[in-house]
N, C-alpha and C. Protein backbone atom coordinates (compact mmCIF):
# COMPACT_ATOMS: atom_id res chain seq x y z
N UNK A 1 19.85 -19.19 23.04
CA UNK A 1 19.34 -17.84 23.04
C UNK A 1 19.16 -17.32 21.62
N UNK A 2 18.52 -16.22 21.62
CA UNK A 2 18.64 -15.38 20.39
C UNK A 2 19.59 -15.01 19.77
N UNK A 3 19.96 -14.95 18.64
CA UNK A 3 21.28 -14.18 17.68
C UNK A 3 20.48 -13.40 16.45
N UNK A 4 21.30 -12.05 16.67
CA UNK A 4 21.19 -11.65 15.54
C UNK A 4 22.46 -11.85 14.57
N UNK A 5 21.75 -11.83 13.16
CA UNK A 5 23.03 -12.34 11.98
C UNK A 5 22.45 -11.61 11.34
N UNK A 6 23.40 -10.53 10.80
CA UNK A 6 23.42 -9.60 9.95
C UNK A 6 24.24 -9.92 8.80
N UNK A 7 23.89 -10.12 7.68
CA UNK A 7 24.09 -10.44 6.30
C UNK A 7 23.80 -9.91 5.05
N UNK A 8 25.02 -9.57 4.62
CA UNK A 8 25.19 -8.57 3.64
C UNK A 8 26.66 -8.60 2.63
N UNK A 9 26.36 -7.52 1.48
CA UNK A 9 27.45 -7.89 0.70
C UNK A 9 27.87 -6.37 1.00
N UNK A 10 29.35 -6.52 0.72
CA UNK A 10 30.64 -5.38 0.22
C UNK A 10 30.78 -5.13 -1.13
N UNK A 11 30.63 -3.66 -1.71
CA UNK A 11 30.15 -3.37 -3.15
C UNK A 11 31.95 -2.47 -2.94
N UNK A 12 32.48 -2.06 -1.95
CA UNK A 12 33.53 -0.95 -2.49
C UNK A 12 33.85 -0.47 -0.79
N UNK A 13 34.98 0.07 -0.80
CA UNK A 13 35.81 0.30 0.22
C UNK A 13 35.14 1.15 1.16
N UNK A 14 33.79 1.94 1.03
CA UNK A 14 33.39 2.31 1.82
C UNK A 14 32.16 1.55 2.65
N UNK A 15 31.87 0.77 1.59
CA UNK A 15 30.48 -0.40 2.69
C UNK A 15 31.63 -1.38 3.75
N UNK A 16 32.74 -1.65 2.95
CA UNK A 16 34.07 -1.91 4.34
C UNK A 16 34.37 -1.47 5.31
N UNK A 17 34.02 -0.18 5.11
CA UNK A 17 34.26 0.78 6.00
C UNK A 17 32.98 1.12 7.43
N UNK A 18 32.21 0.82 6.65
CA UNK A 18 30.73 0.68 7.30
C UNK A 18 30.87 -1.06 8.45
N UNK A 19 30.95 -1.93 7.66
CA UNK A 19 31.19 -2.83 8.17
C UNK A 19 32.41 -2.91 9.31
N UNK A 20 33.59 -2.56 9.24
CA UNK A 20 34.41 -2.09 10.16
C UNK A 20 33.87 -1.43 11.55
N UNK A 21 33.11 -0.27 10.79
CA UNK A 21 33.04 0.42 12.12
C UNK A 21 31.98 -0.35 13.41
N UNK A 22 30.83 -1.53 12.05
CA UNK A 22 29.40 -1.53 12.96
C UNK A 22 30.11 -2.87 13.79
N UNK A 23 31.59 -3.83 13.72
CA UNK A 23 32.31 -4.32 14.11
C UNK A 23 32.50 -3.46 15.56
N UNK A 24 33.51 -2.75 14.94
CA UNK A 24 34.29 -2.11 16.18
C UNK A 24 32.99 -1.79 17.24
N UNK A 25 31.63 -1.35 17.03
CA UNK A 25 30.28 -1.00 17.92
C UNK A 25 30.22 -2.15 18.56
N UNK A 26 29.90 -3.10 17.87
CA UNK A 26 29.58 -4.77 18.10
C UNK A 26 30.18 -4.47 19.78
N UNK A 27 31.72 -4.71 19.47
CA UNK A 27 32.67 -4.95 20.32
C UNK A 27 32.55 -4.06 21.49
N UNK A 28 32.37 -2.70 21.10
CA UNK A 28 32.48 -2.13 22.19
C UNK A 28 31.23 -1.67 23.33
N UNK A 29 30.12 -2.53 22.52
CA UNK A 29 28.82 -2.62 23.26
C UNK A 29 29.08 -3.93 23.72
N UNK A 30 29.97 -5.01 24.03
CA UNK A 30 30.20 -6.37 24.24
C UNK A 30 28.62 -7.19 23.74
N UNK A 31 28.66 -7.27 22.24
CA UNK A 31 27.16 -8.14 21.95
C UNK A 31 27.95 -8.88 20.65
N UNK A 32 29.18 -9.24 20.91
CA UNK A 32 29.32 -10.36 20.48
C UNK A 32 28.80 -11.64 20.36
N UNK A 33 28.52 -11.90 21.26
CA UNK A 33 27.89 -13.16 21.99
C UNK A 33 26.47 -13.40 21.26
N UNK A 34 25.95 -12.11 20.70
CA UNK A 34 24.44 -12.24 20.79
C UNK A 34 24.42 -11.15 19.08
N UNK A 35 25.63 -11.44 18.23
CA UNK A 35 25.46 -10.11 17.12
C UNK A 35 26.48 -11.03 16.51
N UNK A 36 26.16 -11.45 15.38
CA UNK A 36 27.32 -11.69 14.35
C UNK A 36 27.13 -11.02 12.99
N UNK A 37 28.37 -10.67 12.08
CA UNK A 37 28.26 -10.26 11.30
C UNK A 37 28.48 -11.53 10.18
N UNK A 38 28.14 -11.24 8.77
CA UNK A 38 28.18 -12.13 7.90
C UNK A 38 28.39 -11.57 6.74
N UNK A 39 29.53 -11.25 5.88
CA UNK A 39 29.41 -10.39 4.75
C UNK A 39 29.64 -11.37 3.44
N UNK A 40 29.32 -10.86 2.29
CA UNK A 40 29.49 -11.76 1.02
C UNK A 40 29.29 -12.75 1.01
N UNK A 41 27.92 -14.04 1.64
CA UNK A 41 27.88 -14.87 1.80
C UNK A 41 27.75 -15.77 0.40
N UNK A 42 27.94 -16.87 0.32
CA UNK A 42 27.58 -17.82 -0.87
C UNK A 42 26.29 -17.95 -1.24
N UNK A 43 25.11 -17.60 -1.92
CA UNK A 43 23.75 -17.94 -2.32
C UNK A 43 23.73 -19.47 -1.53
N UNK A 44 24.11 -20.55 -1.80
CA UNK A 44 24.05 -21.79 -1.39
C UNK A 44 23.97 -21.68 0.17
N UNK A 45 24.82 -20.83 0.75
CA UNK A 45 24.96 -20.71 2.17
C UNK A 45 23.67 -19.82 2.64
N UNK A 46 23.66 -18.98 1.92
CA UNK A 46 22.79 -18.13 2.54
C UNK A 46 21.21 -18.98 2.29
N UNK A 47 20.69 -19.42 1.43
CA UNK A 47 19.38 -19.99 1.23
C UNK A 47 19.38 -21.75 1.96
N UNK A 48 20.77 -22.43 2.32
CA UNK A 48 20.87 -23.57 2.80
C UNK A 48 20.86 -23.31 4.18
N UNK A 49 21.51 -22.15 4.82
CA UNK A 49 21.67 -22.59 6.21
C UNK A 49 21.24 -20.99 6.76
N UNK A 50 21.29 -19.74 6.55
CA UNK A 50 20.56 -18.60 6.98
C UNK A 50 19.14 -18.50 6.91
N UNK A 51 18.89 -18.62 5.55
CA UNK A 51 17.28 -18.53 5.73
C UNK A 51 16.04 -19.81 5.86
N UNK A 52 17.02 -20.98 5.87
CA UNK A 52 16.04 -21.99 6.81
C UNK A 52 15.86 -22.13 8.15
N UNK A 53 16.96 -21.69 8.62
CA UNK A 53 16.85 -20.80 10.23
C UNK A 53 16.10 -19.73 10.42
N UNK A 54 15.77 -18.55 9.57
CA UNK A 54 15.65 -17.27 10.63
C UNK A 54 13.90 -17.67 10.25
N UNK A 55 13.57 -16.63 11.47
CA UNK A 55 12.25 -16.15 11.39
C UNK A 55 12.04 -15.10 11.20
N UNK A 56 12.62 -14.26 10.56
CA UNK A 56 11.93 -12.64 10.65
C UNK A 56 13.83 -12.10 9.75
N UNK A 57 13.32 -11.52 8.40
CA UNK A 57 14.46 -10.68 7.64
C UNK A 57 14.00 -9.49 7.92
N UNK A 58 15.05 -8.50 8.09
CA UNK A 58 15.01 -6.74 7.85
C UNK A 58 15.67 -6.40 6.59
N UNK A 59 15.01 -5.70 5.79
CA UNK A 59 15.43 -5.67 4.61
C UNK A 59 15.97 -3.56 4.89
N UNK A 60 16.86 -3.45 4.90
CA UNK A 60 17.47 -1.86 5.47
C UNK A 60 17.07 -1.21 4.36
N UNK A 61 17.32 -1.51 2.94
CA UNK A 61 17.30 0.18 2.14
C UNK A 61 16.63 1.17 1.79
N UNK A 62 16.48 1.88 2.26
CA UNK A 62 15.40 2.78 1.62
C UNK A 62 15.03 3.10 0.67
N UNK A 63 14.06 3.00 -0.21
CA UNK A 63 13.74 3.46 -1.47
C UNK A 63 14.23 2.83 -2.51
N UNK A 64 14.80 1.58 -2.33
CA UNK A 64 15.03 0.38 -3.00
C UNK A 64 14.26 -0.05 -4.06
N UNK A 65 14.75 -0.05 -5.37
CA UNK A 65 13.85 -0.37 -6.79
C UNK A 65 13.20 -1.31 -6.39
N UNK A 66 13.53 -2.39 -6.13
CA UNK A 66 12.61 -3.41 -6.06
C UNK A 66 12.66 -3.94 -4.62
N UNK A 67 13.88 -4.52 -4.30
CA UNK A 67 14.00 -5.50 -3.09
C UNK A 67 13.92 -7.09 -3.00
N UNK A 68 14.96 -7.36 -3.96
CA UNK A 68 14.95 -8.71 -3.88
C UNK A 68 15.11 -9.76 -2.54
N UNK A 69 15.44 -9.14 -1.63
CA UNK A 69 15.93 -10.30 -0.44
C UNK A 69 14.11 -10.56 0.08
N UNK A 70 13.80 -9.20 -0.20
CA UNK A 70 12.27 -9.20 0.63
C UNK A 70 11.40 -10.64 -0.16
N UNK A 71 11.42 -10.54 -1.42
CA UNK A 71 11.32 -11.90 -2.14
C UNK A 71 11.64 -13.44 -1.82
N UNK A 72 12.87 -13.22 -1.03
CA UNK A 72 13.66 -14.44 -0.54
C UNK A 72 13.25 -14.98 0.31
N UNK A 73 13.14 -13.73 1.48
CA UNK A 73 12.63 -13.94 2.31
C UNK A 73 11.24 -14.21 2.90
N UNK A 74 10.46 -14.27 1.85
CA UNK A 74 8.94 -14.80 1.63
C UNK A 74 8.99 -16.16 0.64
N UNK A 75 9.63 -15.77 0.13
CA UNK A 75 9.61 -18.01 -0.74
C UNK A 75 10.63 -18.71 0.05
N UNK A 76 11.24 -18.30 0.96
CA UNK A 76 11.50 -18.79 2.60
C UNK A 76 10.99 -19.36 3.86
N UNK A 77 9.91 -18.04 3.47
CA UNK A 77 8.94 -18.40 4.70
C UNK A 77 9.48 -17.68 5.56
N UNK A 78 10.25 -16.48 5.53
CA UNK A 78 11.31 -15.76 6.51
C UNK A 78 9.95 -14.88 6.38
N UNK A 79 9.14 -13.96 7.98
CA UNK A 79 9.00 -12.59 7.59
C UNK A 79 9.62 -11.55 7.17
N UNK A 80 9.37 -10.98 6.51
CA UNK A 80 10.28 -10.07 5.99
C UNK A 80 9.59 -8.40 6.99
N UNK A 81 10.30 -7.64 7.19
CA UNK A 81 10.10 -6.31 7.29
C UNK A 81 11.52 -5.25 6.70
N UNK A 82 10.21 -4.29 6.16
CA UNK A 82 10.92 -3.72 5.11
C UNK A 82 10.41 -2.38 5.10
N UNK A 83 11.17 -1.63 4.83
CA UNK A 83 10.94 0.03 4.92
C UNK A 83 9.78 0.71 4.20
N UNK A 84 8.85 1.52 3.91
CA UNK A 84 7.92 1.61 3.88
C UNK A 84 8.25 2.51 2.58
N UNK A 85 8.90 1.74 1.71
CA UNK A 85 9.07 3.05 0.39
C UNK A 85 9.61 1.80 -0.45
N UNK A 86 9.76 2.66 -2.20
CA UNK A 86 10.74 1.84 -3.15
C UNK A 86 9.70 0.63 -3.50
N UNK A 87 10.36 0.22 -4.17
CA UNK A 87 10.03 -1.71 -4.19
C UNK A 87 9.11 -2.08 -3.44
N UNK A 88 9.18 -2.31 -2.17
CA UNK A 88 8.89 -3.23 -1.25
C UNK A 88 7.63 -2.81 -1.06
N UNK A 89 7.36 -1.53 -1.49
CA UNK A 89 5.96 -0.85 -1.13
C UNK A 89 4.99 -0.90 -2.43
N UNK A 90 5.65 -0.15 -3.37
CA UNK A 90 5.22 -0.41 -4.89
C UNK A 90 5.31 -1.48 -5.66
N UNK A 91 6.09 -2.40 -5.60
CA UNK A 91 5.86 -4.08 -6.20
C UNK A 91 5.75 -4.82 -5.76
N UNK A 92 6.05 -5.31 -4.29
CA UNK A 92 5.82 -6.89 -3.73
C UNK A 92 4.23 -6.62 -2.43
N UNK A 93 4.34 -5.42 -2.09
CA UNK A 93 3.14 -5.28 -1.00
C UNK A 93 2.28 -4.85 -2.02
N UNK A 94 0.60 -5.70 -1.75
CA UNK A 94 -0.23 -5.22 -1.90
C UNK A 94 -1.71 -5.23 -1.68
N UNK A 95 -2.55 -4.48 -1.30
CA UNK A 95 -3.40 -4.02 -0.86
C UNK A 95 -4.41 -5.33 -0.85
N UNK A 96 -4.93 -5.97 0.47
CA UNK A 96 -6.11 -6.96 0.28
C UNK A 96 -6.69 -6.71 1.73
N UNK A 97 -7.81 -7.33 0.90
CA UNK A 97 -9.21 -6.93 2.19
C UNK A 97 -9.81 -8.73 1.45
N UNK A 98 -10.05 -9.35 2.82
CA UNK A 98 -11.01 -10.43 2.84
C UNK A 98 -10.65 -11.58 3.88
C-alpha cells in the first residue's frame, strides 16, 4: 500500500514539540500503519533510500528563501510540490511556453 514518510529536521525544543504532538495525532487517528515519521535523517539515507523511492515531495514552508529540498527533489526525479511563494516561486519555477 501507500505510506506517507514525513521527513524532517529538529532545529530546537519547539519543532520537538511540533513533532510530538503530530505523533501523538498520528496515533490517535490510528494511521500508523499508513504515516511514519522520520526526523534528522542522514543525507546518505535520505538521498540513498527516501528519495529513490518516493514519487511526489511536499516541500511545507512558506515563503522560504530559496527551498533547497524542492531542488532535491527534482535532481531526484521526486515531483516536488511546493507552496506558491518564497524561493520556490521566485528561483527554481519558471515561466515557459512551447
Amino acid at each position: 500500500g501507500v505510506r506517507l514518510a514525513i521527513i524532517g529536521s529538529c532545529r530546537n525544543s519547539d519543532d520537538e514539540g511540533r513533532v510530538s504532538a503530530l505523533r501523538g495525532k498520528i496515533a490517535e487517528l490510528g494511521l500508523e500503519e499508513s504515516v511514519e515519521l522520520h526526523v534528522n535523517v542522514p543525507w546518505s539515507d535520505l538521498k540513498g533510500k527516501w528519495l529513490r523511492k518516493a514519487k511526489a515531495g511536499l516541500h511545507t514552508m512558506w515563503n522560504e528563501h530559496f527551498g533547497i529540498n524542492v531542488v532535491e527533489f527534482m535532481a531526484s526525479g521526486v515531483i516536488p510540490i511546493a507552496h506558491n511563494s518564497g524561493g520556490p516561486k521566485g528561483d527554481i519555477v519558471v515561466d515557459y511556453e512551447g
